[in-house]
Protein backbone atom coordinates (compact mmCIF):
# COMPACT_ATOMS: atom_id res chain seq x y z
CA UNK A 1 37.08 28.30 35.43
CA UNK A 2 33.10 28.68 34.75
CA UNK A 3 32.06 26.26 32.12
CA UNK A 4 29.30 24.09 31.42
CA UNK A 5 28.39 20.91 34.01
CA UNK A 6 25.94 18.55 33.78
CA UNK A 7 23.19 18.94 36.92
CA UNK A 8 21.56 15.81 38.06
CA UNK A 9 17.81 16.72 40.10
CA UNK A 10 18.05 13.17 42.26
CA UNK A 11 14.42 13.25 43.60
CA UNK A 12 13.31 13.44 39.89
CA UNK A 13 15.97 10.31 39.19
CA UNK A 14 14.56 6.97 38.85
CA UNK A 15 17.82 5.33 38.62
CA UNK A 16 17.09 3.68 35.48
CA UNK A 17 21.06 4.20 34.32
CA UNK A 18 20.27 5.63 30.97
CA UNK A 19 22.61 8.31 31.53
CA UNK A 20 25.67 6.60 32.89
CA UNK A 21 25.29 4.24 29.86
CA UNK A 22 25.40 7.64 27.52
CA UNK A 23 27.95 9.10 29.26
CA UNK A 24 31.33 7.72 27.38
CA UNK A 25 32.91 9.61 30.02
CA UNK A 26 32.23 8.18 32.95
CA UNK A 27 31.61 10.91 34.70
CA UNK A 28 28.45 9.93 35.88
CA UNK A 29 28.00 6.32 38.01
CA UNK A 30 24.98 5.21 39.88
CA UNK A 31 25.28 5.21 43.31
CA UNK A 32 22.72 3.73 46.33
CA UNK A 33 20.25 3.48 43.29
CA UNK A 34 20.79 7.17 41.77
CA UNK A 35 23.07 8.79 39.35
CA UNK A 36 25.33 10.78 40.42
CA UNK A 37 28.02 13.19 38.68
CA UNK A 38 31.41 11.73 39.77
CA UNK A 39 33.86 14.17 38.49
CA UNK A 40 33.78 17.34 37.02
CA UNK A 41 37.04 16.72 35.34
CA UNK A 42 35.26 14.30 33.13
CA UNK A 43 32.11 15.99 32.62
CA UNK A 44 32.28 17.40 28.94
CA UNK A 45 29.25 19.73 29.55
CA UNK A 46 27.56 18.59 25.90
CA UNK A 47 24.95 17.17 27.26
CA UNK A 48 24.82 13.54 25.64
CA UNK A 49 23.14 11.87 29.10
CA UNK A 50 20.39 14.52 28.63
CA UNK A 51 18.22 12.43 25.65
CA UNK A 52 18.92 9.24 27.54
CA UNK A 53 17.11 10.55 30.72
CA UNK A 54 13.64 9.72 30.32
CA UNK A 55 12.35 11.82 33.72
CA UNK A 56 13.62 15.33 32.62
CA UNK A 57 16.23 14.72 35.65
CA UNK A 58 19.27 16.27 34.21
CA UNK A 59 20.26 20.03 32.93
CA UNK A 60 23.56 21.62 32.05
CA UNK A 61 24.78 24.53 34.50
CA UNK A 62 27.39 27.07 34.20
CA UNK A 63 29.12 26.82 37.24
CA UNK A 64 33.03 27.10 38.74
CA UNK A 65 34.72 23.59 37.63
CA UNK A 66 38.10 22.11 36.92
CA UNK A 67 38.69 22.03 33.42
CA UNK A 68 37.54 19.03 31.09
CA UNK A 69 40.22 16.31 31.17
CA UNK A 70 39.12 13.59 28.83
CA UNK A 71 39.81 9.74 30.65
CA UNK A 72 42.38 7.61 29.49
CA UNK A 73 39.84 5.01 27.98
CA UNK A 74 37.88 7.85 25.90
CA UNK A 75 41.03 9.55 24.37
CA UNK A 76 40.74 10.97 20.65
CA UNK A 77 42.92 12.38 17.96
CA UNK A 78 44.15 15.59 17.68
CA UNK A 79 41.64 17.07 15.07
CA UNK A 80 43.21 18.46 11.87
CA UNK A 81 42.85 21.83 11.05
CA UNK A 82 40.65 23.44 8.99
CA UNK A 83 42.21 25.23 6.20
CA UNK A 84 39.03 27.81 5.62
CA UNK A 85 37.09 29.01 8.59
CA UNK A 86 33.66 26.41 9.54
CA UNK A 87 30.30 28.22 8.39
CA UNK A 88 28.09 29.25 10.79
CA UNK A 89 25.30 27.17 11.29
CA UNK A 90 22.64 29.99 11.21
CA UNK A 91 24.39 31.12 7.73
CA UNK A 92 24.30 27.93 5.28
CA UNK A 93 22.18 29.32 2.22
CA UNK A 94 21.45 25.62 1.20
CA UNK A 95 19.82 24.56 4.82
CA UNK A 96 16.02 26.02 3.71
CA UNK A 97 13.41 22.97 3.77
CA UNK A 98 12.54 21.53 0.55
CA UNK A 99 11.63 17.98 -0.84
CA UNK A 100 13.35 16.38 -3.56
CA UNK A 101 11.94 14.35 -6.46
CA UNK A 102 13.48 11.98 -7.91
CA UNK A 103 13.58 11.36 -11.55
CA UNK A 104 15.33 7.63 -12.35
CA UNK A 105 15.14 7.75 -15.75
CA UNK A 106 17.83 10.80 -15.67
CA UNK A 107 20.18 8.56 -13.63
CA UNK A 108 23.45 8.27 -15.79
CA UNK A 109 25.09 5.09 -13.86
CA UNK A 110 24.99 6.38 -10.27
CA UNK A 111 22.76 4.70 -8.03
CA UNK A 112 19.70 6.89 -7.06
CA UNK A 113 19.61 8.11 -3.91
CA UNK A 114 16.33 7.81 -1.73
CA UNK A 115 16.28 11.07 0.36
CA UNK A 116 13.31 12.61 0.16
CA UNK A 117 13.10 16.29 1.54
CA UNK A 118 16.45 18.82 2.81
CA UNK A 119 18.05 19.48 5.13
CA UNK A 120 18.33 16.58 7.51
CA UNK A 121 20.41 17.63 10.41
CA UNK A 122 17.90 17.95 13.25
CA UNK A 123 19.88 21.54 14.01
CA UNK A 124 19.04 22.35 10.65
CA UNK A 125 15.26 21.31 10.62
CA UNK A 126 12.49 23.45 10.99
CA UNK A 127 9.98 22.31 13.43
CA UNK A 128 7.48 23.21 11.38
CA UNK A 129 8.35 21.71 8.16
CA UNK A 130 5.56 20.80 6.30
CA UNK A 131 7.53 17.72 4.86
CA UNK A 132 7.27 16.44 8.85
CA UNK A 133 3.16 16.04 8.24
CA UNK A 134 1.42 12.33 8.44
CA UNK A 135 5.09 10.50 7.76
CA UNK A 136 7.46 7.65 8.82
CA UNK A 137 9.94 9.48 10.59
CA UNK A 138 13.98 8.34 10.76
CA UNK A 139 15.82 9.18 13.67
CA UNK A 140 19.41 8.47 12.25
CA UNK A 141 23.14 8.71 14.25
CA UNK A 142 25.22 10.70 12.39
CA UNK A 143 27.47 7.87 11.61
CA UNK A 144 25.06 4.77 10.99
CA UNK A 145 24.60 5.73 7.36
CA UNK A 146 28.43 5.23 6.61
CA UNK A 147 28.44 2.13 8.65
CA UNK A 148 25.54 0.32 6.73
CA UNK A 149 26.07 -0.38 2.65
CA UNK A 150 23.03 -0.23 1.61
CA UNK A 151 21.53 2.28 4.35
CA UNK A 152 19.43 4.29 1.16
CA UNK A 153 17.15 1.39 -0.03
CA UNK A 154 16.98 0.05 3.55
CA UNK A 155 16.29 2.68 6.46
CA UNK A 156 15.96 6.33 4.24
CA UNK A 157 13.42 4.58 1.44
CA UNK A 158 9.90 6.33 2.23
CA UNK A 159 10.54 8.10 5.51
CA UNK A 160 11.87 11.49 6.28
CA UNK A 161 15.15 12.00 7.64
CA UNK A 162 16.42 13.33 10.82
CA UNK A 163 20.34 12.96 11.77
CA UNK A 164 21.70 13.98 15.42
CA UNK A 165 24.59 12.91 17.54
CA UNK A 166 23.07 12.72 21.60
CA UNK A 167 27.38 13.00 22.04
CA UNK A 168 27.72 16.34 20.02
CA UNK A 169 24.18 18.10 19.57
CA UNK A 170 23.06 20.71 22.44
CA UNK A 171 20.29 20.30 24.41
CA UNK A 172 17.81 22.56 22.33
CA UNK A 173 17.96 19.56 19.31
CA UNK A 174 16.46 17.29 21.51
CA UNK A 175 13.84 19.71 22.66
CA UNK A 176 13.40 19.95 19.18
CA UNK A 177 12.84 16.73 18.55
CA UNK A 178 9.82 16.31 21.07
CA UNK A 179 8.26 19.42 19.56
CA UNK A 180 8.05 18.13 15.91
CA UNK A 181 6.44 14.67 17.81
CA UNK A 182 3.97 16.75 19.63
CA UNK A 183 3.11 19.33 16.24
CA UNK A 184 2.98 16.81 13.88
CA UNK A 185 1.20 13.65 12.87
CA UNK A 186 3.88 11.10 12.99
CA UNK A 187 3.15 7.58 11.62
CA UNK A 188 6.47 5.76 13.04
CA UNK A 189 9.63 6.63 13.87
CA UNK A 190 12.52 3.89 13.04
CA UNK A 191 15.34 4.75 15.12
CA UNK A 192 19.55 4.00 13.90
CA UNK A 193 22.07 3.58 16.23
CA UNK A 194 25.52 2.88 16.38
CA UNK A 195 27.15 0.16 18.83
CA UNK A 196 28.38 2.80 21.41
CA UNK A 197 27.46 3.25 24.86
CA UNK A 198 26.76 7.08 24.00
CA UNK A 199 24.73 6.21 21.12
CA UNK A 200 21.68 5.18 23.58
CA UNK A 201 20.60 8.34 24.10
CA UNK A 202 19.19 8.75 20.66
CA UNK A 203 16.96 5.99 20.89
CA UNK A 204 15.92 7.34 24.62
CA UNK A 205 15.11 10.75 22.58
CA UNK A 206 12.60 9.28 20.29
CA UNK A 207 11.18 7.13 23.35
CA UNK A 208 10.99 10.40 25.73
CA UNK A 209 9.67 12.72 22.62
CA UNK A 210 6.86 10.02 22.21
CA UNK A 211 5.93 9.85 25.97
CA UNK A 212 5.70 13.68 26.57
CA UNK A 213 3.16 14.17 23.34
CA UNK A 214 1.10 11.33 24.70
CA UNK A 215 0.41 9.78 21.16
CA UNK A 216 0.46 6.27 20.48
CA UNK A 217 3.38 5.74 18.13
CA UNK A 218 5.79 3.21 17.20
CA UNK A 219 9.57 3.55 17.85
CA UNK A 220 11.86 0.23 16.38
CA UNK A 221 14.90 0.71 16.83
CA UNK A 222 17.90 -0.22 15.17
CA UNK A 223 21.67 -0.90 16.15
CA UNK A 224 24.22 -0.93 13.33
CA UNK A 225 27.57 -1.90 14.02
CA UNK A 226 31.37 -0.29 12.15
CA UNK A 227 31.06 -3.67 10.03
CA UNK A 228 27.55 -3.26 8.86
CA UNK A 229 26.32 -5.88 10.41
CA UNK A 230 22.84 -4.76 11.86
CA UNK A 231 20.50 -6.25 14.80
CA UNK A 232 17.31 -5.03 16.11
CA UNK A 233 13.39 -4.88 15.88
C-alpha cells in the first residue's frame, strides 16, 4: 500500500538521537552513530521525530510500505465514535484571531481565566497575528494544561499561547512555528511538556525555530508530569 514514511537524509544526521527519543514507536534506532528507520510497520507517518531533529534531516515520503502495525508496548484504545461528524479544521467560524480582555469585577464565583488572545492551536494560528508582536511566547503540549492545577496563573499569565502535539500535528505546524519566530519579535518562549518520550520534540521545535531565525532568545523549558508535579528551568 502507498502511505506516508518517515525519510531519514543520513549525511545531514548528526546522530544526536532526538528522533528515536520522539519516536514512541520505535521505529527509528540509532545505529553505528546514525538514525536509522527500522521498520516500516511501525512507522506511523505523522511525523512526531520531525520537530525533534534539529539538522532538517528527516521528511515524510509517500512511498510502497506495509501497513502501520502499532508495537505491543505503544498499544491504545479503540477510540469511541463520534456521534456527529468532526468539523473541518479550515471551517470553525470561532478560529479568527482576537485578544480577550478580561474584566474581574464581572466574575460571578468562577475563577478568571488568564488567556489572553484566540485561537491557540498552532494549526489554528495565523502567522501573522498581530497578538504574536514583542511577547512572551508559550509553547504548550496539548495535554500539560490538564496535568498541572493551577496551569492559568502559572505558565498562561502574561504570555501568548500556542498548543501542538509533535505526536499528532503535521509537519506544516512546525514550519509554522519557525516562521512566527523569524516574523515576529519574540521576547521568550517558555516551553510545557509532558513526561513522554514523544513529548521532546516540542521543546526541540522551539530550540530549532530559534536557531534558524538567528535571534537571541530564551527557551526554558518545562516538564509536567500526569500528577502535576512539575520540574524544569
Amino acid at each position: 500500500m502507498i502511505r506516508n514514511i518517515v525519510k531519514i537524509d543520513s549525511e545531514k544526521c548528526t546522530g544526536c538521537g532526538a528522533c528515536a527519543e520522539a519516536c514512541a514507536e520505535g521505529a527509528i534506532q540509532m545505529i553505528g552513530g546514525k538514525a536509522v528507520l527500522v521498520s516500516d510497520a511501525y512507522c506511523d507517518g505523522l511525523g512526531a521525530c520531525l520537530p525533534a531533529c534539529p539538522a532538517d534531516a528527516i521528511s515524510i515520503e509517500k512511498r510502497e510500505a506495509v501497513p502501520f502495525e502499532e508495537p505491543p508496548s505503544a498499544k491504545k484504545p479503540e477510540p469511541v465514535p463520534m456521534a456527529t461528524p468532526a468539523i473541518p479544521l479550515a471551517g470553525c467560524s470561532g478560529s479568527g484571531p482576537r485578544r480577550i480582555r478580561h474584566d474581574d469585577s464581572a466574575q460571578t464565583g468562577d475563577v478568571s481565566g488568564q488567556l489572553s488572545q484566540w485561537p491557540v492551536q498552532l494549526r489554528l494560528v495565523p502567522a501573522s497575528a498581530p497578538y504574536l508582536e514583542d511577547c512572551d511566547l508559550l509553547l504548550a503540549s496539548d495535554c500539560s494544561a490538564f496535568a498541572c492545577g493551577n496551569f492559568h496563573e502559572r505558565f498562561i499569565k502574561g504570555r501568548i499561547v500556542l498548543i501542538g502535539c509533535p505526536k499528532l500535528d503535521p509537519a506544516e505546524s512546525w514550519k509554522k512555528l519557525a516562521d512566527i519566530v523569524a516574523q515576529h519579535r519574540i521576547r521568550s518562549i517558555t516551553v510545557t511538556r509532558m513526561d513522554v518520550p514523544c513529548c521532546s520534540g516540542l521543546a526541540n521545535a522551539a530550540v530549532s525555530a530559534v536557531e534558524k531565525s538567528g535571534k537571541d532568545i530564551p527557551v526554558r523549558v518545562f516538564t509536567v508530569y500526569p500528577d502535576g508535579k512539575v520540574t524544569g528551568n
